[in-house]
N, C-alpha and C. Protein backbone atom coordinates (compact mmCIF):
# COMPACT_ATOMS: atom_id res chain seq x y z
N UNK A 1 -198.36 9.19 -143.82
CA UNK A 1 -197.76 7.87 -143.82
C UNK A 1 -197.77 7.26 -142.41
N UNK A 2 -197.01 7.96 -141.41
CA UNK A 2 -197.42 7.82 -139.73
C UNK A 2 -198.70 7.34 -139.86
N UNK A 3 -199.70 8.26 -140.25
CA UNK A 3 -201.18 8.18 -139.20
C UNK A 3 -201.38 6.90 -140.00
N UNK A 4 -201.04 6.45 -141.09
CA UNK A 4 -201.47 5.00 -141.84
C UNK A 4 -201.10 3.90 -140.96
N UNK A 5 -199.77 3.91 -140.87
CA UNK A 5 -199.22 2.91 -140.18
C UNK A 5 -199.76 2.69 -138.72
N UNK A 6 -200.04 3.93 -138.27
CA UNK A 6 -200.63 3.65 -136.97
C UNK A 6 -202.02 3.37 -137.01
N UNK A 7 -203.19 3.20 -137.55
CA UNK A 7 -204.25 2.90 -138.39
C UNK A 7 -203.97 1.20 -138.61
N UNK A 8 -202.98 0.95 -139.43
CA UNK A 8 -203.18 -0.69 -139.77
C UNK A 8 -202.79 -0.68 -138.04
N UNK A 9 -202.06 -0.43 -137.90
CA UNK A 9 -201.17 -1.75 -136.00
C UNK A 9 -202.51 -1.25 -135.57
N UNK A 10 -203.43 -0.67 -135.07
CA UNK A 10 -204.88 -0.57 -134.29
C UNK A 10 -205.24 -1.54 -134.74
N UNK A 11 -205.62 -1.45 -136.01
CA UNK A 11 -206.50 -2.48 -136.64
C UNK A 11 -205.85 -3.97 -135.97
N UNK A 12 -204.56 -4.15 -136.30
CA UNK A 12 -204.35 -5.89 -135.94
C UNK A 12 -204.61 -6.18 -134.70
N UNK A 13 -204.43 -4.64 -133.54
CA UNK A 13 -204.51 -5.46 -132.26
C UNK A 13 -205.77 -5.29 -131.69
N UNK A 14 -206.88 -4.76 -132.20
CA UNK A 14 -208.25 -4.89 -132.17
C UNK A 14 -209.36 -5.74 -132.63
N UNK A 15 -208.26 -7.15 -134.22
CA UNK A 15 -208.99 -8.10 -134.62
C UNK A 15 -208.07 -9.10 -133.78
N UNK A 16 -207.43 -9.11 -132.73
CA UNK A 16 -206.83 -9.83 -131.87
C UNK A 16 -205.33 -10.90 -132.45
N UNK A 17 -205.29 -10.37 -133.53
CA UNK A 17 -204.24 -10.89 -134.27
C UNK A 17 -202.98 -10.76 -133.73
N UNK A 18 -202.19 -11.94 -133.60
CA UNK A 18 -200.83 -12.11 -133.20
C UNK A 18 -199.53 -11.18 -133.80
N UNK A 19 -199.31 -10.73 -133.03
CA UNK A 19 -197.82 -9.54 -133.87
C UNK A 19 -196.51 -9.41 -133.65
N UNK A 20 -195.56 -8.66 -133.90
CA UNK A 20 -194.13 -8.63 -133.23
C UNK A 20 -194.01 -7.42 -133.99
N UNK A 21 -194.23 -6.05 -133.67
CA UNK A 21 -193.66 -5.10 -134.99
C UNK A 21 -192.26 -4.58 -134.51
N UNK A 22 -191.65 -4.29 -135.85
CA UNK A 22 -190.02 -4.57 -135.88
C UNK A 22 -189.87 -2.78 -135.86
N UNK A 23 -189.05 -2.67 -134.62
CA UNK A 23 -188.80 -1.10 -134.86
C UNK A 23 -187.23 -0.92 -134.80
N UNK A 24 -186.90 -0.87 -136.26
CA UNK A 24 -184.80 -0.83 -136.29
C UNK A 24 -184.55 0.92 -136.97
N UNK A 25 -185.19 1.95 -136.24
CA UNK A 25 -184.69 3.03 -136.63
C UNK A 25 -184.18 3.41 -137.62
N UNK A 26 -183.05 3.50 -137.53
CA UNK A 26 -182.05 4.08 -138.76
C UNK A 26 -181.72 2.89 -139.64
N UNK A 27 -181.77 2.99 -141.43
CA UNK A 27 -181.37 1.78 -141.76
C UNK A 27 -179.66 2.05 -142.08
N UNK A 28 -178.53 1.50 -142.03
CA UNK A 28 -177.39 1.78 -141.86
C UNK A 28 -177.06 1.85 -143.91
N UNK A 29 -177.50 1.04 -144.27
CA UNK A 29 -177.45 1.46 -145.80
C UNK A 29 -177.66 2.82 -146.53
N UNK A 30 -178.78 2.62 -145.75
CA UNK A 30 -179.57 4.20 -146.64
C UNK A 30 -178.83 5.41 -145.87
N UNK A 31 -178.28 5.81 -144.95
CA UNK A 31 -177.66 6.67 -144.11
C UNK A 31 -176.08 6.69 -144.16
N UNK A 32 -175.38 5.29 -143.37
CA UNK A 32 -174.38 5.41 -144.04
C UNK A 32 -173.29 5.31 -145.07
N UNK A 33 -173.82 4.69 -146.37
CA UNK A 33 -173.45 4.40 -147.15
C UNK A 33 -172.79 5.84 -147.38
N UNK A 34 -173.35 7.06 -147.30
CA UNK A 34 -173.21 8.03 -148.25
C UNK A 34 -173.20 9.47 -147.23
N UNK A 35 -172.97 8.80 -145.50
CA UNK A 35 -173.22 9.97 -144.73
C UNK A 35 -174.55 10.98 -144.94
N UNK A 36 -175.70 10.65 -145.38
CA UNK A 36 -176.93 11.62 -145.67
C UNK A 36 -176.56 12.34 -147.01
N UNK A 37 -175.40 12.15 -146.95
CA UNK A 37 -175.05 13.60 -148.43
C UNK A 37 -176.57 13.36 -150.08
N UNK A 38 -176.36 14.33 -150.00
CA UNK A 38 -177.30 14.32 -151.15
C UNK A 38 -177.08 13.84 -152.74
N UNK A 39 -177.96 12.99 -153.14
CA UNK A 39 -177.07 12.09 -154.47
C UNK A 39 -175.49 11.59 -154.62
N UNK A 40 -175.19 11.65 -153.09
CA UNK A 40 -173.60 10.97 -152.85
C UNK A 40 -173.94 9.24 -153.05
N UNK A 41 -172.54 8.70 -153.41
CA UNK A 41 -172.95 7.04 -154.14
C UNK A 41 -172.07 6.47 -152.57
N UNK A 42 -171.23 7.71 -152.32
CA UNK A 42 -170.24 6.81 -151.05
C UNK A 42 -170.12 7.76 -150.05
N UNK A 43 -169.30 7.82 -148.78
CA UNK A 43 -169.22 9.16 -147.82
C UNK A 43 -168.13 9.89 -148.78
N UNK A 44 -168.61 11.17 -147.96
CA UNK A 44 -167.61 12.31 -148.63
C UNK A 44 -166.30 11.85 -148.07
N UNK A 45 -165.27 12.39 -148.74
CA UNK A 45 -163.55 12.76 -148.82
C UNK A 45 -162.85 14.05 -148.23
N UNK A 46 -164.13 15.03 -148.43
CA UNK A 46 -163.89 16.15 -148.61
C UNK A 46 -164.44 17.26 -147.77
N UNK A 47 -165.94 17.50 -147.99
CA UNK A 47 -166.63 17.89 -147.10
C UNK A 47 -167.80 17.09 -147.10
N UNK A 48 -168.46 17.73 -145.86
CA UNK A 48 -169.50 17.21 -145.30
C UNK A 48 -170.59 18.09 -145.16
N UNK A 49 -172.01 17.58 -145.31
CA UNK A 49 -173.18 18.64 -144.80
C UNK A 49 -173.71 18.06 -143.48
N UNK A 50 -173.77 18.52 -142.53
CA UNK A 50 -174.28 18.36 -141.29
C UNK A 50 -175.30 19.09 -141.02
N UNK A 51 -176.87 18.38 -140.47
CA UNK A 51 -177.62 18.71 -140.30
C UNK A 51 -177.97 19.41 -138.39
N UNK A 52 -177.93 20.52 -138.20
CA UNK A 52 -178.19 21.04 -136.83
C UNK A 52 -176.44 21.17 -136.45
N UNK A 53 -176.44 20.91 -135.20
CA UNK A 53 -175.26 21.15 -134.42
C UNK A 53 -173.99 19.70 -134.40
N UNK A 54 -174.78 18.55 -135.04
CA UNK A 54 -174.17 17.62 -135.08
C UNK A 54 -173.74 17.02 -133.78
N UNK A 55 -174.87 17.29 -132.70
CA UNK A 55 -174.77 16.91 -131.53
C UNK A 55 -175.64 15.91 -131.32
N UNK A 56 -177.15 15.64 -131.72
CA UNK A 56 -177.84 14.64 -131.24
C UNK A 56 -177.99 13.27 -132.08
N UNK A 57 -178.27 12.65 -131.54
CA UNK A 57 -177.87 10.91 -131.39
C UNK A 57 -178.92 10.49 -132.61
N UNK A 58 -178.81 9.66 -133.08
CA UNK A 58 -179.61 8.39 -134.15
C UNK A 58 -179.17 7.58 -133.40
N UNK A 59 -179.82 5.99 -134.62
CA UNK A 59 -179.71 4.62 -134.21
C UNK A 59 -179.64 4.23 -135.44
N UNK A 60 -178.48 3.33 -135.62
CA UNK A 60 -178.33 3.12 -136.96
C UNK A 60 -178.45 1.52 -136.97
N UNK A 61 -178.69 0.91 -137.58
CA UNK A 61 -178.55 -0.52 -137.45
C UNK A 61 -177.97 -1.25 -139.27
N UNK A 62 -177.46 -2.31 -139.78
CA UNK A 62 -176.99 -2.29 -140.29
C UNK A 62 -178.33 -3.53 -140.52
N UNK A 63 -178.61 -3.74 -142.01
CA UNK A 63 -180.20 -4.40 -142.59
C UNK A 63 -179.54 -5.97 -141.95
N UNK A 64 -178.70 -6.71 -142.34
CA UNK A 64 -178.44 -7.83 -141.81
C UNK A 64 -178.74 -8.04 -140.62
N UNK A 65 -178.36 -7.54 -139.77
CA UNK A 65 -178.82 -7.96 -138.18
C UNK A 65 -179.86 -7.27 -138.10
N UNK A 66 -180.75 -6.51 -138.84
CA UNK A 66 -182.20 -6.61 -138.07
C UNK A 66 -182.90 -7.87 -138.82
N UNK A 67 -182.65 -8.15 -139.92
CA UNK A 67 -182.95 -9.55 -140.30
C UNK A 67 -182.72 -10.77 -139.27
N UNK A 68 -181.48 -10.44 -138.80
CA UNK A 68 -180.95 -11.22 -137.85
C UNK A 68 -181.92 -11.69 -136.26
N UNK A 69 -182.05 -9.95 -135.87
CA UNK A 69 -182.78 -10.18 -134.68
C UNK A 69 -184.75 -10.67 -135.48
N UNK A 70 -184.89 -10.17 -136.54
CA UNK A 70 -186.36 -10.50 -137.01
C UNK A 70 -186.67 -11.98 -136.81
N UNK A 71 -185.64 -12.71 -137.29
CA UNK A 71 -186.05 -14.23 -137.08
C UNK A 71 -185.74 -15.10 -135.89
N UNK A 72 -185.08 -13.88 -135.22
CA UNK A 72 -184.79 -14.32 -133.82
C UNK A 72 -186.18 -14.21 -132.94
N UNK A 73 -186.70 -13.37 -133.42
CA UNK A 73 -187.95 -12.60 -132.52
C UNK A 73 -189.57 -13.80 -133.11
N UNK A 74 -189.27 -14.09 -134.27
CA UNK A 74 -190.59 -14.87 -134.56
C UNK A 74 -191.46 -15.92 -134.07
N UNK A 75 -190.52 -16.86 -133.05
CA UNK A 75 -191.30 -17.97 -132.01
C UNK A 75 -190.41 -17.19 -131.07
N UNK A 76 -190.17 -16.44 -130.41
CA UNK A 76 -189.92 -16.19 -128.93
C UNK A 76 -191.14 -15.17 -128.33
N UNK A 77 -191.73 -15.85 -127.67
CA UNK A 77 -193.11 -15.62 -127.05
C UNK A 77 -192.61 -14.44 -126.18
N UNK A 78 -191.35 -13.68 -125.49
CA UNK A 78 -191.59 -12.75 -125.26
C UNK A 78 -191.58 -11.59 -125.98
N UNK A 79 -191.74 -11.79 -127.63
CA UNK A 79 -191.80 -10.89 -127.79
C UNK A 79 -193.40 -10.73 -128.87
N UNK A 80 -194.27 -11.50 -128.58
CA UNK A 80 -195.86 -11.73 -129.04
C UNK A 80 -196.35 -10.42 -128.45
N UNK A 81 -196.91 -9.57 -129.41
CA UNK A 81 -197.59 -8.54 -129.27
C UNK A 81 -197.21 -7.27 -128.07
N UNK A 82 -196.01 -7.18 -128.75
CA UNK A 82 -195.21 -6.21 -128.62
C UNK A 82 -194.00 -5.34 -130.08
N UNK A 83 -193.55 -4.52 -129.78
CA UNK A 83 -192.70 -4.08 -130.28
C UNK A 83 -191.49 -4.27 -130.34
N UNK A 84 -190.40 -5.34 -130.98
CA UNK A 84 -189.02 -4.99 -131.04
C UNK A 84 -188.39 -3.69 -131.18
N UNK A 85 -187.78 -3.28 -130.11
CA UNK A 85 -186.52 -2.34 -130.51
C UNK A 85 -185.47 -2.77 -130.57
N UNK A 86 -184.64 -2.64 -132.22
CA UNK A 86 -183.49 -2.58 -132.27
C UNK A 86 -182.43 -1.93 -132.20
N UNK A 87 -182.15 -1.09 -131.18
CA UNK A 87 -180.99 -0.21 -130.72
C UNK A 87 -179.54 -0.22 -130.16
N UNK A 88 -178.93 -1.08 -131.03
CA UNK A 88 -177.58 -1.52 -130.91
C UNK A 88 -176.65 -0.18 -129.95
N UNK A 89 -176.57 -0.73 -128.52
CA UNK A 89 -175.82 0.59 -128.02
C UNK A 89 -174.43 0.97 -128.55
N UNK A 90 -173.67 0.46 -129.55
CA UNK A 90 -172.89 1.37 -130.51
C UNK A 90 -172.72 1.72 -131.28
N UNK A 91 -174.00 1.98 -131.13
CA UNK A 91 -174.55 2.42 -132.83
C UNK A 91 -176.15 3.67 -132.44
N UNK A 92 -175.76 4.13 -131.57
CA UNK A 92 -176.08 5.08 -130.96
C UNK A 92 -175.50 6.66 -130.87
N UNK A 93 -175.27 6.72 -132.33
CA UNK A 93 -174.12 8.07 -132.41
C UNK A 93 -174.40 9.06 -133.23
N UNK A 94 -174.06 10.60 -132.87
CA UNK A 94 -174.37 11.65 -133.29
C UNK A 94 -174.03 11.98 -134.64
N UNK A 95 -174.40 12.54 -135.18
CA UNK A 95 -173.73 12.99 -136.67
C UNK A 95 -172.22 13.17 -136.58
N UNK A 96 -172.02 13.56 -135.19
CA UNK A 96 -170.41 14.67 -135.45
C UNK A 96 -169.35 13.55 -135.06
N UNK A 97 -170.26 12.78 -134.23
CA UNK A 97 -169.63 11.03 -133.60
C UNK A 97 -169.60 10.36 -135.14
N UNK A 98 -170.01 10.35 -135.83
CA UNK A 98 -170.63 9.62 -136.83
C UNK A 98 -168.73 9.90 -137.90
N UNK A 99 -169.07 11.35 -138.06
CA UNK A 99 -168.51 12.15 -139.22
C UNK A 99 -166.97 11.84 -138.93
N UNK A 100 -166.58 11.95 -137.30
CA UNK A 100 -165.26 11.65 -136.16
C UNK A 100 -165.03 10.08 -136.75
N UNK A 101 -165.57 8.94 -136.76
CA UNK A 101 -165.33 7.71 -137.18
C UNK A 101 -164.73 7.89 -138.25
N UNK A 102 -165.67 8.30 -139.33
CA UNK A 102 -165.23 7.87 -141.10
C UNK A 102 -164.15 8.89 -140.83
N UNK A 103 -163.82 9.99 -140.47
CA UNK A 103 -162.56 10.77 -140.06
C UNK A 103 -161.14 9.79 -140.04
N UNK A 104 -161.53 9.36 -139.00
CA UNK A 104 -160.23 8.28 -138.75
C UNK A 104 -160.19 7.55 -139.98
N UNK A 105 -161.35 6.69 -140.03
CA UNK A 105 -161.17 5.93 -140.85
C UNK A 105 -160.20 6.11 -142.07
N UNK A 106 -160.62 7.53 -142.35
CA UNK A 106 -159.80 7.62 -144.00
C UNK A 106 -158.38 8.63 -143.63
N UNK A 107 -158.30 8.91 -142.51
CA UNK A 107 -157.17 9.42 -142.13
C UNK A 107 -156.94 11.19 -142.38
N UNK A 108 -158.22 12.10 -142.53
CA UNK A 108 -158.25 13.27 -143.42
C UNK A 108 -159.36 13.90 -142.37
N UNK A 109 -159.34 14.80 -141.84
CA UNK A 109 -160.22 15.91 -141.41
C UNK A 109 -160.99 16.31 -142.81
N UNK A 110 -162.24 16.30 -142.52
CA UNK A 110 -163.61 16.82 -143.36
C UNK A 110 -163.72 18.35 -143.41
N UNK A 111 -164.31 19.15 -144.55
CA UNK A 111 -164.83 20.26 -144.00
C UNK A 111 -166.18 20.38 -143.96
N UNK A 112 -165.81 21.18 -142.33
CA UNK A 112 -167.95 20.39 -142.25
C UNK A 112 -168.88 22.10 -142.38
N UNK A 113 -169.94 21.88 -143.55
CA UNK A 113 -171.06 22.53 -143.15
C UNK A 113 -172.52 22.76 -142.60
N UNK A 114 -172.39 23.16 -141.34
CA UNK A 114 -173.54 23.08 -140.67
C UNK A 114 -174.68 23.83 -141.39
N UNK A 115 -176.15 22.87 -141.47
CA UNK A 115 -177.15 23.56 -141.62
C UNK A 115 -178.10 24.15 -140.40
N UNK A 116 -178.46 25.05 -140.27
CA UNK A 116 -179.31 25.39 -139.23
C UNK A 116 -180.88 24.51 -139.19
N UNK A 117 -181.03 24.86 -138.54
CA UNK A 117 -182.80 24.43 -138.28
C UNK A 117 -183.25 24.92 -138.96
N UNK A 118 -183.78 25.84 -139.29
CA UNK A 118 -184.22 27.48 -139.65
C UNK A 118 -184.47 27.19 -141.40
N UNK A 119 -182.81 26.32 -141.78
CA UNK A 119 -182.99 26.13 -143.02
C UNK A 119 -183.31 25.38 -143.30
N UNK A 120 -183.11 24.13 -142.59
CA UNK A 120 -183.13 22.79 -143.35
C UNK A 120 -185.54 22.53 -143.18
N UNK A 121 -186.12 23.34 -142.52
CA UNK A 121 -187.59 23.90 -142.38
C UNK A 121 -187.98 24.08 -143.75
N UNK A 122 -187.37 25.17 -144.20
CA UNK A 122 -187.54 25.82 -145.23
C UNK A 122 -187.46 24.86 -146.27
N UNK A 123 -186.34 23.90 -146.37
CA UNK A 123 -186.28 22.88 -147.47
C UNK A 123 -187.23 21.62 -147.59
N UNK A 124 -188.01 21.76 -146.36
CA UNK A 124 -188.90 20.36 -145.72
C UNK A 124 -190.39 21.48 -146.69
N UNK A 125 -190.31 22.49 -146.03
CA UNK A 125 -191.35 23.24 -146.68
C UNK A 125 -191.43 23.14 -148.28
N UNK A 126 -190.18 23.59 -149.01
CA UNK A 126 -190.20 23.95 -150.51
C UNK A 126 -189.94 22.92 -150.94
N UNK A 127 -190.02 21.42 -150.49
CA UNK A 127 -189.86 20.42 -151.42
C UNK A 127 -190.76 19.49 -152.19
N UNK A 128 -190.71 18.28 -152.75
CA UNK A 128 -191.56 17.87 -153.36
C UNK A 128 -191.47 16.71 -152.15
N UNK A 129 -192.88 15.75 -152.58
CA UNK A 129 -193.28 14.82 -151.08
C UNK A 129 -191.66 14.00 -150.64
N UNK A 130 -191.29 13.29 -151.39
CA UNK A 130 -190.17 12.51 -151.19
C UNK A 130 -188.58 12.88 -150.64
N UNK A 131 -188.52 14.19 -151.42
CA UNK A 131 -187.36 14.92 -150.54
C UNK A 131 -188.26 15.40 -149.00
N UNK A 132 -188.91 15.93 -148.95
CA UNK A 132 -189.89 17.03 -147.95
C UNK A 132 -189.54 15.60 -147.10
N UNK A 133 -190.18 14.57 -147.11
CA UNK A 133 -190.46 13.53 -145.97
C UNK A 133 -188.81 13.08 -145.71
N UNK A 134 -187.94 12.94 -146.89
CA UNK A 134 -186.80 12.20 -145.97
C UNK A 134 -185.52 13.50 -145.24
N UNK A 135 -185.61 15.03 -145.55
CA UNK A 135 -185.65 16.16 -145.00
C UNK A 135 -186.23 15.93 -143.38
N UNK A 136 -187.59 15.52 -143.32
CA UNK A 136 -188.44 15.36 -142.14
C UNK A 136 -187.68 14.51 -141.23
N UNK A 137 -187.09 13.27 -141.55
CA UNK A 137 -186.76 12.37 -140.73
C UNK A 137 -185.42 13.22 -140.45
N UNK A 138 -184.48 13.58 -141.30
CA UNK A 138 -183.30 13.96 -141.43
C UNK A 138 -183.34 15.18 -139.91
N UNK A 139 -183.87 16.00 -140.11
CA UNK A 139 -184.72 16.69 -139.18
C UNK A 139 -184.72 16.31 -137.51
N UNK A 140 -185.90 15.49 -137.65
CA UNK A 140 -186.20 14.37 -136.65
C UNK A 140 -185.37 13.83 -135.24
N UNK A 141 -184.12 12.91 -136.79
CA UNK A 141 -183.76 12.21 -136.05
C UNK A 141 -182.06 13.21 -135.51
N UNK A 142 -181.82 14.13 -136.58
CA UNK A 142 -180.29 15.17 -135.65
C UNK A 142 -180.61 16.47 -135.38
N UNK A 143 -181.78 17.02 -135.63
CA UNK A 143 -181.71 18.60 -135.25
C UNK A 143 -182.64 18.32 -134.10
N UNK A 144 -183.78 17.52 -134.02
CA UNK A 144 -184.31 17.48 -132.49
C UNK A 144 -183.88 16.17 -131.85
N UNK A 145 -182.95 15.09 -132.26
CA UNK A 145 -182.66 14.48 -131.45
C UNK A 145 -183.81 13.33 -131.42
N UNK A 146 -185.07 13.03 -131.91
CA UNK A 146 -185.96 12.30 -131.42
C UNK A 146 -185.78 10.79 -131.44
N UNK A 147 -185.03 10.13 -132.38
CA UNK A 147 -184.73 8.68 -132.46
C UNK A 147 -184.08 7.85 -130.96
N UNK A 148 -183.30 8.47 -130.93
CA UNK A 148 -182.34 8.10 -129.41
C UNK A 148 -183.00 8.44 -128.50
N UNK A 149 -184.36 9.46 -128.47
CA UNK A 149 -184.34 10.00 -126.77
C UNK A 149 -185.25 8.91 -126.34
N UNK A 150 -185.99 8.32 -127.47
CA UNK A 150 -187.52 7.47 -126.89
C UNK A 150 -186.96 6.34 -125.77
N UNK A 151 -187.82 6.23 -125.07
CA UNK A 151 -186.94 5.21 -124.21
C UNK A 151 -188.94 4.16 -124.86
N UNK A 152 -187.84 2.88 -123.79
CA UNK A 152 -189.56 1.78 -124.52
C UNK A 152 -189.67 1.19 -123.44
N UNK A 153 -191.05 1.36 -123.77
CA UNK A 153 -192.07 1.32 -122.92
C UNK A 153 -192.72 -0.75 -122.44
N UNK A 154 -191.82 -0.77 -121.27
CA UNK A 154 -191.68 -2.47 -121.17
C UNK A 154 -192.68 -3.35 -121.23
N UNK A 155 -193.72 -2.57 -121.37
CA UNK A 155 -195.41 -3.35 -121.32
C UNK A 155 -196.06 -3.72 -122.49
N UNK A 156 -195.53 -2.79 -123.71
CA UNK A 156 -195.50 -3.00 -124.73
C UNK A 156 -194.40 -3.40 -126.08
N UNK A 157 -192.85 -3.07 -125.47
CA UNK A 157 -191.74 -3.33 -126.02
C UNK A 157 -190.90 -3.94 -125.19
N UNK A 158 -189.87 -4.61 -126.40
CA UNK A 158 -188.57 -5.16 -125.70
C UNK A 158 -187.22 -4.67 -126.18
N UNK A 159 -186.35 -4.83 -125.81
CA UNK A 159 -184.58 -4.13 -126.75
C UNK A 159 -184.43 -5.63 -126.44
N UNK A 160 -184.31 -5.38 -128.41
CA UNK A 160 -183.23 -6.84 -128.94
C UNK A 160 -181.97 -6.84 -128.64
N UNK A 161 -181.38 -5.92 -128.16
CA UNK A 161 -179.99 -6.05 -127.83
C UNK A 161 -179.69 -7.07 -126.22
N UNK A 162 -181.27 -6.52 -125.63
CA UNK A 162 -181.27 -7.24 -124.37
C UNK A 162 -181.46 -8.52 -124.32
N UNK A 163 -182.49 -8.68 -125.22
CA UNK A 163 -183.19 -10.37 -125.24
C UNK A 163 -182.08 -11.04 -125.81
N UNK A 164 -181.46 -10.64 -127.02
CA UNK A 164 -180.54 -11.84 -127.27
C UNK A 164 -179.17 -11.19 -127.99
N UNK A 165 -177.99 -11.35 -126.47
CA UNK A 165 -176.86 -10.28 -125.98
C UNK A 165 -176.04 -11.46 -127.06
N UNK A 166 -176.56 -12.31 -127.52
CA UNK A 166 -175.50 -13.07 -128.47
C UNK A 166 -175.36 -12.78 -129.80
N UNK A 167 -176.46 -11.87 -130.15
CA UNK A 167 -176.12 -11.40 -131.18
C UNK A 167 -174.79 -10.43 -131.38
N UNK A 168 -173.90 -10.29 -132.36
CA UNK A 168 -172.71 -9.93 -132.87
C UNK A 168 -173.38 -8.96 -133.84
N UNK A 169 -173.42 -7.72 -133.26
CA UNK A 169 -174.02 -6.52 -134.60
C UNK A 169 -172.89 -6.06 -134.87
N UNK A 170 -173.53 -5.46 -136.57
CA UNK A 170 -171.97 -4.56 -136.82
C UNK A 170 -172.45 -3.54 -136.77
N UNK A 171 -170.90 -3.08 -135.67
CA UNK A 171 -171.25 -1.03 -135.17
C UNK A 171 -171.04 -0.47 -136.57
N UNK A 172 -170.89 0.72 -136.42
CA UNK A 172 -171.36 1.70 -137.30
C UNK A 172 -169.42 1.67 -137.75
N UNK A 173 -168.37 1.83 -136.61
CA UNK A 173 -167.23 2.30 -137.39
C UNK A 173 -166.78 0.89 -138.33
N UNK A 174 -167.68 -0.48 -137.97
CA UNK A 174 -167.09 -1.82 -138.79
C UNK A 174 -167.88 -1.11 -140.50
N UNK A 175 -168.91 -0.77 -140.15
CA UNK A 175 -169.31 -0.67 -141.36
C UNK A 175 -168.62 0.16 -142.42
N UNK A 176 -168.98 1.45 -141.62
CA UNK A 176 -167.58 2.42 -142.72
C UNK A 176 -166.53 2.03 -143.14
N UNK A 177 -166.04 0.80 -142.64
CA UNK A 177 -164.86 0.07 -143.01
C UNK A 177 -164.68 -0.05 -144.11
N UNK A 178 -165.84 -0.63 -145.05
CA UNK A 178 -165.84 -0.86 -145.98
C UNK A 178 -165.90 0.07 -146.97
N UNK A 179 -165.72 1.20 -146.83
CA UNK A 179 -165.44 2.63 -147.91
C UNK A 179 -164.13 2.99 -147.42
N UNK A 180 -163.73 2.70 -147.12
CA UNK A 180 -162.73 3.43 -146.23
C UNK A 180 -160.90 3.03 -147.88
């Protein structure tokens, strides 16, 4: 799926075609609606599955404001053939940062179970494509940390948080609000 996507963006910037590609990491729906839990409809009450040590960082963004910054970005010429990053700096938080919010929020300590690396491999291995790939990201983005560490690269990207500081995103603990 990667090597595709990276395949079409060659292609556009080699038929010289005008671009802006939208990079908003984490979508805050699909993640926190339900804390990652598996066939969960809302966050847990109760316990929790935590992937790795529950130490490294995501980027979560909530679908409205990347809509938000998308049409912000469409005639602003600094951002023509480059990459948006949308990385709301409070919304830059670890699973265990993550798990600590909806904590408060509902007023109840979680019981948390950590998965190892080791296992959650094994489940990327024995699955079918659709679990296997969102396992992969799951992976990715808290047992190695990779979403948060990228820094961007100013020749080819910009942070929407920088270009336009007037945007009003909702952090991650406004969102949980709404389960709460």
């Amino acid at each position: 799926m990667f090597a595709e996507k990276a395949r079409i963006r060659r292609t556009i910037e080699a038929e010289g075609i005008p671009y802006t590609y939208i990079s908003c990491y984490g979508f805050a729906g699909f993640f926190l609606s339900n804390l990652g839990q598996k066939n969960a409809t809302a966050p847990p009450r109760d316990k929790v599955v935590i992937p790795g040590d529950g130490n490294n960082k995501g980027i979560f963004v909530v679908e409205e404001d990347i809509a938000t910054y998308t049409i912000k970005a469409v005639d602003d010429p600094r951002t023509l053939n480059k990459t948006l990053h949308i990385r709301p700096p409070a919304n830059i938080l670890s699973f265990g940062e993550i798990v600590a919010l909806w904590e408060e929020k509902i007023g109840k300590a979680l019981e948390k179970n950590y998965v190892p690396e080791d296992e959650i491999l094994k489940r990327i291995r024995d699955s079918p494509s659709l679990p296997s790939f969102i396992l992969s990201i799951e992976h990715f983005v808290f047992v190695i940390g990779g979403g948060a560490m990228a820094t961007i690269d100013q020749s080819s990207g910009v942070d929407a948080c920088e270009l336009y500081p007037e945007v009003k995103y909702t952090t991650v603990g406004d969102y949980l609000g709404q389960f709460a």
